[in-house]
N, C-alpha and C. Protein backbone atom coordinates (compact mmCIF):
# COMPACT_ATOMS: atom_id res chain seq x y z
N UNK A 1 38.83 226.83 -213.39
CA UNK A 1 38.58 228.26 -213.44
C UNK A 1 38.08 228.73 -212.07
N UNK A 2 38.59 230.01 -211.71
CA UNK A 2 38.04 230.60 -210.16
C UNK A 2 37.52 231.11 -210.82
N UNK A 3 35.58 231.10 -209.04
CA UNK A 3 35.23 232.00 -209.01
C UNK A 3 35.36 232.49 -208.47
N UNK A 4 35.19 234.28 -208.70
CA UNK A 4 35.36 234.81 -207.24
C UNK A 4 34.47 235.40 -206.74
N UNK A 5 34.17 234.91 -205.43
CA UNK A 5 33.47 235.24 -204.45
C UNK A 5 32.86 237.39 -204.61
N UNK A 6 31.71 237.29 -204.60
CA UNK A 6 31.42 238.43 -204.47
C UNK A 6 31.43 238.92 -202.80
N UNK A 7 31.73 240.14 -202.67
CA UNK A 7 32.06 240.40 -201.26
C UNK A 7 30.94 240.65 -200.68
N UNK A 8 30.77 240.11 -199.37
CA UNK A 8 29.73 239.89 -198.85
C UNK A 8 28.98 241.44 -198.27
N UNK A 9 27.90 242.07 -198.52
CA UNK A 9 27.35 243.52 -198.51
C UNK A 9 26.46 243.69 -197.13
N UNK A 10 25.81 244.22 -196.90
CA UNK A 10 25.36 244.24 -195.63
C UNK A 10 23.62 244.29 -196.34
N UNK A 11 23.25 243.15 -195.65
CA UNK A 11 21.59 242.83 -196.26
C UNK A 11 20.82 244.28 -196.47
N UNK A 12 20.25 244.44 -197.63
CA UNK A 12 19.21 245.77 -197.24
C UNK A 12 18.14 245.25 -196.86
N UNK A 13 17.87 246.50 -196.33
CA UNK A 13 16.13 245.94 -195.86
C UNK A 13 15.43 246.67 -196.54
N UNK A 14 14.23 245.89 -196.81
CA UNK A 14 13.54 246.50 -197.61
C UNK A 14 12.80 247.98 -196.95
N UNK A 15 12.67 248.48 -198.66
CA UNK A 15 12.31 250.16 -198.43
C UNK A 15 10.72 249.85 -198.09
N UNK A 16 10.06 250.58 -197.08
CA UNK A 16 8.81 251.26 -195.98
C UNK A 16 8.25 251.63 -197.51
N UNK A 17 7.18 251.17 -196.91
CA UNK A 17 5.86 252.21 -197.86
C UNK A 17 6.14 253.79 -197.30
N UNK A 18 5.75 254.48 -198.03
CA UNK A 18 5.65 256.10 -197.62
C UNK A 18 3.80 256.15 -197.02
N UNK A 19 4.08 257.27 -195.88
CA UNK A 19 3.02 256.95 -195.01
C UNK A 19 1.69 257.68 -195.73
N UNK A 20 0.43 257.05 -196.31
CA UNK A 20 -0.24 257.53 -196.32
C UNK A 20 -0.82 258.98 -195.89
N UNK A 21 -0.88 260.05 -196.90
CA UNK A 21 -1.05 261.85 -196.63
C UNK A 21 -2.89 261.51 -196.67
N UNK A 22 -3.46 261.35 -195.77
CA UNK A 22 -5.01 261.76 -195.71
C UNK A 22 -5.43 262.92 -196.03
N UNK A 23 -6.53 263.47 -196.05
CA UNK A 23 -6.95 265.00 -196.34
C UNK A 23 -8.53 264.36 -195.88
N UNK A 24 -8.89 264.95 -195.17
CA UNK A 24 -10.43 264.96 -194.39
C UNK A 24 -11.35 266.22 -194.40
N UNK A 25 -11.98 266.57 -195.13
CA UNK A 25 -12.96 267.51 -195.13
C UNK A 25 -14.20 267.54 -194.21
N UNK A 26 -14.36 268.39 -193.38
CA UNK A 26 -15.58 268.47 -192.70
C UNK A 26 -16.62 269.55 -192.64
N UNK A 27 -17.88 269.05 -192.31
CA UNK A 27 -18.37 270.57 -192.27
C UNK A 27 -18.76 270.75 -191.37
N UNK A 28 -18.47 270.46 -189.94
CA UNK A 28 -18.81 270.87 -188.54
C UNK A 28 -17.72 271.34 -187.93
N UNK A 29 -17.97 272.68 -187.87
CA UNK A 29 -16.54 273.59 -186.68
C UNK A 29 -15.72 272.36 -186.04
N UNK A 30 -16.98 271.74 -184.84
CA UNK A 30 -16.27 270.95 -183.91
C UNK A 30 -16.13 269.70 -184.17
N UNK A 31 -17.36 268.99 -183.82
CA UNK A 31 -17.61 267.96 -183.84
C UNK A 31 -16.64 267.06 -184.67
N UNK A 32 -16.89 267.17 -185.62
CA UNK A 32 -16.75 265.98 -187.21
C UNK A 32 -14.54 266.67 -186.91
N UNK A 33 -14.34 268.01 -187.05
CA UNK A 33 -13.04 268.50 -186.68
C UNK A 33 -12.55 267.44 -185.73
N UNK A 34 -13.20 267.50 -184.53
CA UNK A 34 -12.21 267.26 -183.15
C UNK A 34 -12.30 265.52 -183.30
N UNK A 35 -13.05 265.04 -183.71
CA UNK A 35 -13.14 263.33 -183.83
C UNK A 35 -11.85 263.27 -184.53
N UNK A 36 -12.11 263.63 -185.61
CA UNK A 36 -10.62 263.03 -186.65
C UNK A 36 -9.58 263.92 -186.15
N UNK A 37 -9.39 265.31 -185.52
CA UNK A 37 -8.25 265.39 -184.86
C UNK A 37 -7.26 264.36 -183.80
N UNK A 38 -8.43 264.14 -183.18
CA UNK A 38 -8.19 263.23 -181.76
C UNK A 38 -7.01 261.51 -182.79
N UNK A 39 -7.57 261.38 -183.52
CA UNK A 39 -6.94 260.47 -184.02
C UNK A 39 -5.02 260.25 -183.80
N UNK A 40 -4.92 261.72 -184.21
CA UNK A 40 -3.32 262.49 -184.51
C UNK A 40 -2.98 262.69 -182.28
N UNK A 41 -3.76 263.03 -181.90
CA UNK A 41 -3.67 263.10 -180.83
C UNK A 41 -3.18 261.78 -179.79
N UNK A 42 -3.65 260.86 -180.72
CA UNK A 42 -4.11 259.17 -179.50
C UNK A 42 -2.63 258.83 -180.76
N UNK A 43 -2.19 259.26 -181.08
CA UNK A 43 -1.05 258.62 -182.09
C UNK A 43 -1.21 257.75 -183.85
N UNK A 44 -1.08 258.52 -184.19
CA UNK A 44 -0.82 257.65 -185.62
C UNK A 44 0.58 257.77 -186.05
N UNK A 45 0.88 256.85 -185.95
CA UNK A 45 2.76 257.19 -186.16
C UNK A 45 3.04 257.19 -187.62
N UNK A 46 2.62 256.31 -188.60
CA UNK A 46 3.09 256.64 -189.84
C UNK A 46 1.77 256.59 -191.17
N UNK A 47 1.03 257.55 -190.23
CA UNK A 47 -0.16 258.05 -190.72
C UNK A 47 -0.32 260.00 -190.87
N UNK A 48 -0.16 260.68 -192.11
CA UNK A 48 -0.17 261.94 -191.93
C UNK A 48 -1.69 262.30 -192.04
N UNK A 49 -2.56 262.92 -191.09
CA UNK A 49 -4.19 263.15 -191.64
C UNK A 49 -4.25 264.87 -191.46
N UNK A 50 -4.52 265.30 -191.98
CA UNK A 50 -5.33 266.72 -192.19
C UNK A 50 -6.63 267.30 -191.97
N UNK A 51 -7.12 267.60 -191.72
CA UNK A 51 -8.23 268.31 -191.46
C UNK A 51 -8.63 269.34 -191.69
N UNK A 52 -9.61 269.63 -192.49
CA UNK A 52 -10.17 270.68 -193.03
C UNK A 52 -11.25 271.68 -192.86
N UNK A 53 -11.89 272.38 -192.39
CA UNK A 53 -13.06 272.52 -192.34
C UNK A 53 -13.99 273.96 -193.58
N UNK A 54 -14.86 273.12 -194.14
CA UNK A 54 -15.39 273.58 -195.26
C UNK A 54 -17.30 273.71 -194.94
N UNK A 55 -17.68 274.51 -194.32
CA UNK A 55 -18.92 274.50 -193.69
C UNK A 55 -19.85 275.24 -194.72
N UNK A 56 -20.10 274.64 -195.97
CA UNK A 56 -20.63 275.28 -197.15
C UNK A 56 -21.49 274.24 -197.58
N UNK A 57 -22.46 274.28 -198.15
CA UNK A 57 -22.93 273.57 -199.27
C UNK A 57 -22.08 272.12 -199.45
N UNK A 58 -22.56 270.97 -199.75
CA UNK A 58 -22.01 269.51 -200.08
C UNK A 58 -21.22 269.65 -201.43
N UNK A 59 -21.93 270.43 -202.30
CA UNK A 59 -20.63 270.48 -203.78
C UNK A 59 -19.85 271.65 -203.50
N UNK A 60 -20.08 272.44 -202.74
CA UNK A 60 -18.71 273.75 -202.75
C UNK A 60 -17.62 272.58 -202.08
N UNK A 61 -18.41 271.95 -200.91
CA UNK A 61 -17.22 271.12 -199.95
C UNK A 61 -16.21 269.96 -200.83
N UNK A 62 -17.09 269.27 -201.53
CA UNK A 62 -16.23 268.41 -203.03
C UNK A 62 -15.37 269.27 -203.45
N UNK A 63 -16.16 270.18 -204.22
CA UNK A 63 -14.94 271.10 -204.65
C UNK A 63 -13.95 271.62 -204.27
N UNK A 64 -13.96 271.90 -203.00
CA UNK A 64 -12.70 272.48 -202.01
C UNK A 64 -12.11 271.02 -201.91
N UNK A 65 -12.17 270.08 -201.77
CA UNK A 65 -11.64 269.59 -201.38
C UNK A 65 -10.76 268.72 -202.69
N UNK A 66 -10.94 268.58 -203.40
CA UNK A 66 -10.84 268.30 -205.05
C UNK A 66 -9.50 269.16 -205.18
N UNK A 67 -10.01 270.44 -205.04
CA UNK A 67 -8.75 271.19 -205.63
C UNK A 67 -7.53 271.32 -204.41
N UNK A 68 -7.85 270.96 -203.33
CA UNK A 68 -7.19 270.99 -202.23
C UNK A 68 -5.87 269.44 -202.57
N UNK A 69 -6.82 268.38 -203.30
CA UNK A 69 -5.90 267.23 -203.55
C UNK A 69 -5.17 267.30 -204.57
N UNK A 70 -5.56 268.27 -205.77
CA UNK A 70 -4.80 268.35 -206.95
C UNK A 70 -3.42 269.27 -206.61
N UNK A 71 -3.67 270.24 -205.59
CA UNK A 71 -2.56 270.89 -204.77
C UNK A 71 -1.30 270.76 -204.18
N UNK A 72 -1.61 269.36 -203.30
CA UNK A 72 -1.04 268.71 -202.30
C UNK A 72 -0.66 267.88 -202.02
N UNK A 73 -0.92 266.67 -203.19
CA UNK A 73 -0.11 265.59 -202.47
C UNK A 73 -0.49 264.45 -202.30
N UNK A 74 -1.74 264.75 -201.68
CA UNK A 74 -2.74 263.97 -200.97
C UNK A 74 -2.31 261.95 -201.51
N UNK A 75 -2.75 261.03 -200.97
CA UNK A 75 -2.92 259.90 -201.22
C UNK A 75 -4.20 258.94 -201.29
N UNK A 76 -5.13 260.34 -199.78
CA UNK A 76 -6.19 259.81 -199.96
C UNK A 76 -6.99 261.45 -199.41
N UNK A 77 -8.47 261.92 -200.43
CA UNK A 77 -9.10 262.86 -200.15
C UNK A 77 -10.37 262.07 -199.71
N UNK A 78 -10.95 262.87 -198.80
CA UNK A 78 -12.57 262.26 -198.17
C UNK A 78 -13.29 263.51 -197.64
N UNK A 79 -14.29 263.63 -198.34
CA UNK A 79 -15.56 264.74 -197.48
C UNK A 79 -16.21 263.99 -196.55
N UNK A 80 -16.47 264.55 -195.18
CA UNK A 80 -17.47 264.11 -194.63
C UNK A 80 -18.75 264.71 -194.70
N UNK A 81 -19.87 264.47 -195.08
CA UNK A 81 -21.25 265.46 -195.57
C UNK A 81 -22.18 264.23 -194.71
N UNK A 82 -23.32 265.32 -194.11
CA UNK A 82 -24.43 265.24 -193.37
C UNK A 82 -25.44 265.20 -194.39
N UNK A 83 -26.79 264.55 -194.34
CA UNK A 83 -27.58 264.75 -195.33
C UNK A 83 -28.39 266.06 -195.16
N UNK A 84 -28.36 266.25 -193.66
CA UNK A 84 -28.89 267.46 -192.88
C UNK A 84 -28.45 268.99 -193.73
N UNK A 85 -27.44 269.05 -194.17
CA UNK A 85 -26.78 269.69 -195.59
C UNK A 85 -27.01 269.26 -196.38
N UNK A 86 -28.68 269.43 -197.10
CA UNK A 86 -29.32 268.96 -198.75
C UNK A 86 -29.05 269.63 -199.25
N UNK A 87 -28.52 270.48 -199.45
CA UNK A 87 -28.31 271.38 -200.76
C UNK A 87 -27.40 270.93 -201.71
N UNK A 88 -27.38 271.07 -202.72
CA UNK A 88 -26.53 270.36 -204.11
C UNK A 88 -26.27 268.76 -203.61
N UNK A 89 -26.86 267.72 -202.73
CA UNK A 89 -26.00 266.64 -202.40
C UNK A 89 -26.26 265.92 -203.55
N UNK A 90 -26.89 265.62 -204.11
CA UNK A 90 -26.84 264.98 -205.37
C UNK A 90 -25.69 265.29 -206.09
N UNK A 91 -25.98 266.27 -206.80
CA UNK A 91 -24.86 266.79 -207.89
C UNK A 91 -23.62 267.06 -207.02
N UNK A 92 -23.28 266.71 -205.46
CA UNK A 92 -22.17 266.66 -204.89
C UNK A 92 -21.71 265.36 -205.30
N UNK A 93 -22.30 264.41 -205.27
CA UNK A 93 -21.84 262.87 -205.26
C UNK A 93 -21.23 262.88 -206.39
N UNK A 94 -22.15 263.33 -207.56
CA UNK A 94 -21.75 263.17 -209.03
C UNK A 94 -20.53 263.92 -209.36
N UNK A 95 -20.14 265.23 -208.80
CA UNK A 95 -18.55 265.87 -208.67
C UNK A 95 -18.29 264.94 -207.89
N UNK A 96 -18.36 263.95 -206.37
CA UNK A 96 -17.15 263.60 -206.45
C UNK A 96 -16.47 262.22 -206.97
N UNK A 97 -17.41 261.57 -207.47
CA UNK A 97 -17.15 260.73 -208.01
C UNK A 97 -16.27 261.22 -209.77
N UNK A 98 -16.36 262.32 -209.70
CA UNK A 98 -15.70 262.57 -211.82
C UNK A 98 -14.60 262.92 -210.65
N UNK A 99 -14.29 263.62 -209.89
CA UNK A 99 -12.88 263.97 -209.36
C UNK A 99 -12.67 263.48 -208.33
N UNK A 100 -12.91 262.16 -208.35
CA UNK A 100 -12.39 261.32 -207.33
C UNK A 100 -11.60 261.40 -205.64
N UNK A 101 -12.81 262.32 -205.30
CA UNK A 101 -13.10 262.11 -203.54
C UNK A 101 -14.13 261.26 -202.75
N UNK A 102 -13.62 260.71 -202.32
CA UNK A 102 -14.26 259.41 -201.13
C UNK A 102 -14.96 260.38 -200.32
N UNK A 103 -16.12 259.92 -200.69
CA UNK A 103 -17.63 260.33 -199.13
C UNK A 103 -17.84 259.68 -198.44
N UNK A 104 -17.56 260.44 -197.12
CA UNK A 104 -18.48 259.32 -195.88
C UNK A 104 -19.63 260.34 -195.62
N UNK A 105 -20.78 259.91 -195.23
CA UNK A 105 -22.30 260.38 -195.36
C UNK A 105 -22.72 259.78 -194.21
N UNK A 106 -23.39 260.81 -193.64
CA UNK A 106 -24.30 260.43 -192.84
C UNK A 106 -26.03 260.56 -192.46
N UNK A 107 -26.56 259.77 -192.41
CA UNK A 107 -28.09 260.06 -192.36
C UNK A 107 -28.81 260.11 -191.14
N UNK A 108 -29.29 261.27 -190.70
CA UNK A 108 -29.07 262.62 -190.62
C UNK A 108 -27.84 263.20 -190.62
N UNK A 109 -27.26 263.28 -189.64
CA UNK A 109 -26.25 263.71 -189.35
C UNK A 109 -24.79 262.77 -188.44
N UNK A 110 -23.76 263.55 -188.43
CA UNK A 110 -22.39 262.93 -187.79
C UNK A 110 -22.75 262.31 -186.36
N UNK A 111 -23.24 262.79 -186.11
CA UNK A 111 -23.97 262.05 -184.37
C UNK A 111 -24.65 260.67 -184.84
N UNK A 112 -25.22 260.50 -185.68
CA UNK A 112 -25.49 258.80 -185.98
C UNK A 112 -24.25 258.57 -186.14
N UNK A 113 -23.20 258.42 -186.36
CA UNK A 113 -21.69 257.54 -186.49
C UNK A 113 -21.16 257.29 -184.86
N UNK A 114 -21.22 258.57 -184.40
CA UNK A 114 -20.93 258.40 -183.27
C UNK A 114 -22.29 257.76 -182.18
N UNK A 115 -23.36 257.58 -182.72
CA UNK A 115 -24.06 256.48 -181.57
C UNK A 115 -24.03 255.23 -181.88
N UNK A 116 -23.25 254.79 -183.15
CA UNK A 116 -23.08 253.76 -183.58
C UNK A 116 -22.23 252.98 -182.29
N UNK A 117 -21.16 253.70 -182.21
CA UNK A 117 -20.14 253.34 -181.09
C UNK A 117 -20.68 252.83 -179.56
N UNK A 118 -22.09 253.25 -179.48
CA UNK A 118 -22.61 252.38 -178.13
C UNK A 118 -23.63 251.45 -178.95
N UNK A 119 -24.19 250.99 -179.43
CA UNK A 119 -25.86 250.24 -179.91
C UNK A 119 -25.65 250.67 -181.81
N UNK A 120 -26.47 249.23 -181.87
CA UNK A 120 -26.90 248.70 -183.30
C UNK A 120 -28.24 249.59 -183.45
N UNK A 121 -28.12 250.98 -183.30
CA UNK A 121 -29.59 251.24 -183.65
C UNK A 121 -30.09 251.74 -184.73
N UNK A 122 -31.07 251.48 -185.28
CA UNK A 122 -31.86 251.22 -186.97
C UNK A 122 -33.11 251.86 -187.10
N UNK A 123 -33.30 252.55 -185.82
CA UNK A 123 -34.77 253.40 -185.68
C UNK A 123 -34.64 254.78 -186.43
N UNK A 124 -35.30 255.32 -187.12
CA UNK A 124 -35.30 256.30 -187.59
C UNK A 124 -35.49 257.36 -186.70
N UNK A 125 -34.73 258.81 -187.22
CA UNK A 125 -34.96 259.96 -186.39
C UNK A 125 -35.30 260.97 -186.92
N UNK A 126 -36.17 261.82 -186.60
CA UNK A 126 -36.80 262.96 -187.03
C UNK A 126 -36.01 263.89 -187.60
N UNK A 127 -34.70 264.63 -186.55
CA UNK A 127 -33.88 265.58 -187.14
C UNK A 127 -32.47 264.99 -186.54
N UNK A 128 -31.84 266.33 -186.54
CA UNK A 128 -30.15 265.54 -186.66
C UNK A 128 -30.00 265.95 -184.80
N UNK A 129 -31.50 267.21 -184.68
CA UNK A 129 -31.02 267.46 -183.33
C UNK A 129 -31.43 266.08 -182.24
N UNK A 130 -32.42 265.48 -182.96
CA UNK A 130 -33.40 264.10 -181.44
C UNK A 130 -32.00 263.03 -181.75
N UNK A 131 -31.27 262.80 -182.92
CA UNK A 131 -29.55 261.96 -182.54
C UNK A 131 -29.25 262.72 -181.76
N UNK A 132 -28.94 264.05 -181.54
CA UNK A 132 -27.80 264.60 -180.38
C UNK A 132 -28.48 263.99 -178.92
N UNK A 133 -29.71 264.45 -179.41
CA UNK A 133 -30.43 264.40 -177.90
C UNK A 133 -30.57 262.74 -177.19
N UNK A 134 -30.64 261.74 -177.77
CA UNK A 134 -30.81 260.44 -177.62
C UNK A 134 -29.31 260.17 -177.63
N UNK A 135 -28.04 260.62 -178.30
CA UNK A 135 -27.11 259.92 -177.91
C UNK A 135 -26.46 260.77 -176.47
N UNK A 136 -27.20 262.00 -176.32
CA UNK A 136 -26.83 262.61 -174.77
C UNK A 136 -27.48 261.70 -173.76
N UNK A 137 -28.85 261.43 -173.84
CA UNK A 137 -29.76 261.10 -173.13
C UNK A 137 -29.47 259.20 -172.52
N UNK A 138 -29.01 258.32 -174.02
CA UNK A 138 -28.60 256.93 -173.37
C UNK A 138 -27.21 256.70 -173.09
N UNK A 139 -26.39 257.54 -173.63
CA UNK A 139 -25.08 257.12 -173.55
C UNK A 139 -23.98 257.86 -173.13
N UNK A 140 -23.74 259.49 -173.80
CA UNK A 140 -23.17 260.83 -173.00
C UNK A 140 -23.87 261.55 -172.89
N UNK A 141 -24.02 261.25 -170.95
CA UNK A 141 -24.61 262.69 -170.83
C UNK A 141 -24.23 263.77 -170.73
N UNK A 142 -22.76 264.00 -171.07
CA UNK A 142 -21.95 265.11 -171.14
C UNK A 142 -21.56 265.81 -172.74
N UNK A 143 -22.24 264.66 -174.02
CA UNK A 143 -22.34 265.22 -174.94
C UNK A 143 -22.36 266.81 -175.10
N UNK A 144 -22.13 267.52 -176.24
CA UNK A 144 -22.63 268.58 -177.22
C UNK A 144 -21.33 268.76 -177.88
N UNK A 145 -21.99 269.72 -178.97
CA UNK A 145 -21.74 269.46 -180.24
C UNK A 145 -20.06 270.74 -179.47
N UNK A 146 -19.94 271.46 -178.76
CA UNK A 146 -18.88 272.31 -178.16
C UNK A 146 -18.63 271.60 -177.68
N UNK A 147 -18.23 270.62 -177.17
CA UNK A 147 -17.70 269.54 -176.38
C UNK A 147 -17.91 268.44 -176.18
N UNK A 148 -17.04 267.59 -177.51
CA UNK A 148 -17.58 266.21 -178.05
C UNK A 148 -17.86 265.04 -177.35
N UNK A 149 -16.76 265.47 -175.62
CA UNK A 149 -16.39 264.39 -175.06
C UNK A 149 -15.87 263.01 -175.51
N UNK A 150 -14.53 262.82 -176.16
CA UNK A 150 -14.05 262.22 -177.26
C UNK A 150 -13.55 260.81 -176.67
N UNK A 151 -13.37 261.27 -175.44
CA UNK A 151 -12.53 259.64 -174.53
C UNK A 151 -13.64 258.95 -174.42
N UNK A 152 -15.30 258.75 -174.49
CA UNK A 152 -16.34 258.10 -174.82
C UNK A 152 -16.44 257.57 -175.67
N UNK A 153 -15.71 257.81 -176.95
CA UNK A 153 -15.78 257.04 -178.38
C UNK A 153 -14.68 256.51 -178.49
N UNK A 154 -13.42 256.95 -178.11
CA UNK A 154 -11.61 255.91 -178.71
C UNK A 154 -12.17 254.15 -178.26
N UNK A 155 -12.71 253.79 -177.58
CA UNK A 155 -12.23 252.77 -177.19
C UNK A 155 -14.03 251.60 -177.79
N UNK A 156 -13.99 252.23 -178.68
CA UNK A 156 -15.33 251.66 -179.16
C UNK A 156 -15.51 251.64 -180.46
N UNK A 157 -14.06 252.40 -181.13
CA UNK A 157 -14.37 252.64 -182.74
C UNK A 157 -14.23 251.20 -183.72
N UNK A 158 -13.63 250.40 -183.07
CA UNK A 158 -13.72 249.26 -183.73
C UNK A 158 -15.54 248.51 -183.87
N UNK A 159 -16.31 248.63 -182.90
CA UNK A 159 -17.61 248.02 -182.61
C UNK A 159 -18.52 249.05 -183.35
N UNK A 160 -18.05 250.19 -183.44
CA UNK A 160 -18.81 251.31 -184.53
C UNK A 160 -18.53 250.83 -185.75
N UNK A 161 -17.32 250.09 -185.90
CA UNK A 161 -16.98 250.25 -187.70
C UNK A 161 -17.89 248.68 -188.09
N UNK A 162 -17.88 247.96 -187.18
CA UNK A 162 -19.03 246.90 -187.44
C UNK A 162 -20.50 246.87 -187.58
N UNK A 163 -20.77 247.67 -186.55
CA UNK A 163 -22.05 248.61 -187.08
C UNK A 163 -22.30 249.29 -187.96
N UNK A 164 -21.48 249.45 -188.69
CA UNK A 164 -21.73 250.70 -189.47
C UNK A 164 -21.77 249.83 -190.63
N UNK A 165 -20.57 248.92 -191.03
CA UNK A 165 -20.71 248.28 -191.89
C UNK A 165 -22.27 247.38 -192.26
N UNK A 166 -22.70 246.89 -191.04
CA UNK A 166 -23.76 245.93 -191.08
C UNK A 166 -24.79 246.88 -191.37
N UNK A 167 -24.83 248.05 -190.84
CA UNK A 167 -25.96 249.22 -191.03
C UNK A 167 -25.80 249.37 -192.77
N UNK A 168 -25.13 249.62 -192.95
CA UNK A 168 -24.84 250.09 -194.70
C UNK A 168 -25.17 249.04 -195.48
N UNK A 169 -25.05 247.54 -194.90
CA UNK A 169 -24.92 246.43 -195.81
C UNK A 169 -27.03 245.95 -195.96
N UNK A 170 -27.91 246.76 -194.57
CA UNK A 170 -29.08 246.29 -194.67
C UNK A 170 -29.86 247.89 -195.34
N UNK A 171 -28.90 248.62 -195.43
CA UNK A 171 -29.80 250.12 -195.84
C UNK A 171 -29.80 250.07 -197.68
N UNK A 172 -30.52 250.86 -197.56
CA UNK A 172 -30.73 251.43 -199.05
C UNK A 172 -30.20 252.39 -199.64
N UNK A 173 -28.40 252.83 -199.57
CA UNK A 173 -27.91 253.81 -199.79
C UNK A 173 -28.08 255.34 -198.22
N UNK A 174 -27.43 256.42 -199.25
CA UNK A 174 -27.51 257.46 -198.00
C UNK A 174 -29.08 258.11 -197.60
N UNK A 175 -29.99 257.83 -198.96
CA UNK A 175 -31.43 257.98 -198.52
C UNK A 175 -31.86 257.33 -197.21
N UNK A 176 -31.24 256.45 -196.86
CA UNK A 176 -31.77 255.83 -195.60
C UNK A 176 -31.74 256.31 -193.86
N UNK A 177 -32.66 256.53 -193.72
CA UNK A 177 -32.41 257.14 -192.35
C UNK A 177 -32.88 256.17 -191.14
N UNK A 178 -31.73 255.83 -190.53
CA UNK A 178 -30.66 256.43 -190.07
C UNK A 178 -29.41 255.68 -191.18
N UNK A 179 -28.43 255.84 -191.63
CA UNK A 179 -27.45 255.61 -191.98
C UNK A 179 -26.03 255.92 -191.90
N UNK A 180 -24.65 255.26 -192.12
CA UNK A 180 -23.58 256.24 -192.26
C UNK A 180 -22.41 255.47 -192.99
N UNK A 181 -21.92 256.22 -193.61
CA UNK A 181 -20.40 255.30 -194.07
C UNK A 181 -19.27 255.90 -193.76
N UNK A 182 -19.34 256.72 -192.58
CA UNK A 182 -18.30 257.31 -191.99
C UNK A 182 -17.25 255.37 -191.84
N UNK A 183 -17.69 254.77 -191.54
CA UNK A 183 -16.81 253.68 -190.81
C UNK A 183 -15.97 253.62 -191.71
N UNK A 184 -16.21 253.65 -193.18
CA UNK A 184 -15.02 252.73 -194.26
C UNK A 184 -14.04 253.96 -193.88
N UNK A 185 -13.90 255.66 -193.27
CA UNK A 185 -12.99 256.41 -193.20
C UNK A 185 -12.48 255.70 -192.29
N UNK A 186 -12.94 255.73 -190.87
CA UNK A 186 -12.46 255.52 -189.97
C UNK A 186 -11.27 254.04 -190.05
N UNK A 187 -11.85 253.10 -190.34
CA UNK A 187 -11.69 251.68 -190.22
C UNK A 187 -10.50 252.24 -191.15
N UNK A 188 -9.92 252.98 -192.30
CA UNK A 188 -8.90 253.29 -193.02
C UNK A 188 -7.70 253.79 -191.82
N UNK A 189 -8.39 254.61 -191.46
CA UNK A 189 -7.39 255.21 -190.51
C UNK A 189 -6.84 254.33 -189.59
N UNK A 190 -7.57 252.99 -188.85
CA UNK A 190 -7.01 252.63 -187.76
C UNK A 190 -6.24 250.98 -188.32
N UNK A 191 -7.09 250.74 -189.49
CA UNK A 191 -5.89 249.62 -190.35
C UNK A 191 -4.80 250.19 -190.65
N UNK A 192 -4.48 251.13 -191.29
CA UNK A 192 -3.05 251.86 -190.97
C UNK A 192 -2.37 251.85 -189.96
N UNK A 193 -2.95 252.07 -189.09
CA UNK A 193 -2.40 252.58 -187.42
C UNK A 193 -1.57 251.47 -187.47
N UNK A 194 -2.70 250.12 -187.56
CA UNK A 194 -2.11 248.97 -187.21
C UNK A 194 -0.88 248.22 -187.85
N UNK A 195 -1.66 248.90 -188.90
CA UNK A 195 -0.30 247.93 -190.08
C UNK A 195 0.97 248.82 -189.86
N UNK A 196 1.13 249.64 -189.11
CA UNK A 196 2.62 250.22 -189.14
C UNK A 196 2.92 250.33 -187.67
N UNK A 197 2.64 249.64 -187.07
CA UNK A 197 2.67 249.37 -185.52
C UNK A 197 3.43 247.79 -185.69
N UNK A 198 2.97 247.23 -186.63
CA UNK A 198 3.44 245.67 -186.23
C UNK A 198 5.35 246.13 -186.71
């Protein structure tokens, strides 16, 4: 009995993941904006991120951002919230955890993430303004919050996301000052980068 040969097809290759749709909520005009812009800027090739800015209250910002993912698409939603913005943060966490948005937090404020990126530091700070002023003062002195000076941080975000991790792993939650879990965003964004680069 013949068989017959099936005709030979041209190999497929396998089908690409579809690129992760981010959605990033912030509540700083610039700052917390122009960091995760810069991302899209320095290249993410099969990374789509968004940016939002929601400068309200910690649960209006959940909420905007909640209904912003039920909208759109999204694959992955994340607020970034300052503790320096107490208002509703409690009952923010608790919305976003029932409607499932990822917080990165910072204690005081977004300027501890970014001094993470030079020094392991664990000293507590008074307000969110003595971080601006101490990460102007040891590391940019060209800092402010109008002009992030952003080419100071690209080449350090990997040594921030280790800090940050080790910072989070000896703190006591976002009560802790200084604290941040901005890194698990970040470190998302640039394992992507990577994994669709190889």
């Amino acid at each position: 009995m013949k068989h017959h040969r099936q005709p030979k097809g041209r190999r497929r290759t396998p089908a690409r993941e579809p690129a992760p749709q981010v959605l990033i909520v912030v509540c700083g005009q610039r700052t917390e904006k122009e960091y995760f812009e810069d991302f899209k800027q320095c290249g993410t090739p099969n990374i789509s991120i968004k940016v939002k800015v929601k400068d309200k209250s910690p649960l209006k910002q959940v909420e905007y951002t909640a209904d912003l993912r039920d909208a759109g698409g999204f694959t992955q939603v994340w607020c970034v919230l300052d503790v320096d913005h107490f208002a509703n943060l409690e009952q923010a966490l608790i919305e976003a955890k029932r409607r499932r948005v990822a917080i990165a937090i910072s204690n005081p404020c977004f300027e501890y993430w970014l001094l993470l990126h030079f020094e392991d530091c664990a000293r507590p700070f008074a307000s969110p303004s003595s971080v601006k002023e101490y990460l102007q003062r040891r590391h940019v002195p060209g800092y402010d919050k109008d002009s992030p000076c952003l080419e100071a941080f690209r080449p350090r975000r990997r040594e921030a996301i280790d800090r940050g991790r080790k910072r989070e792993a000896a703190s006591d939650g976002h009560l802790c000052n200084p604290s941040t879990t901005v890194w698990r965003l970040v470190e998302l964004i640039l394992d992507e980068q990577d994994k669709r680069r190889r």
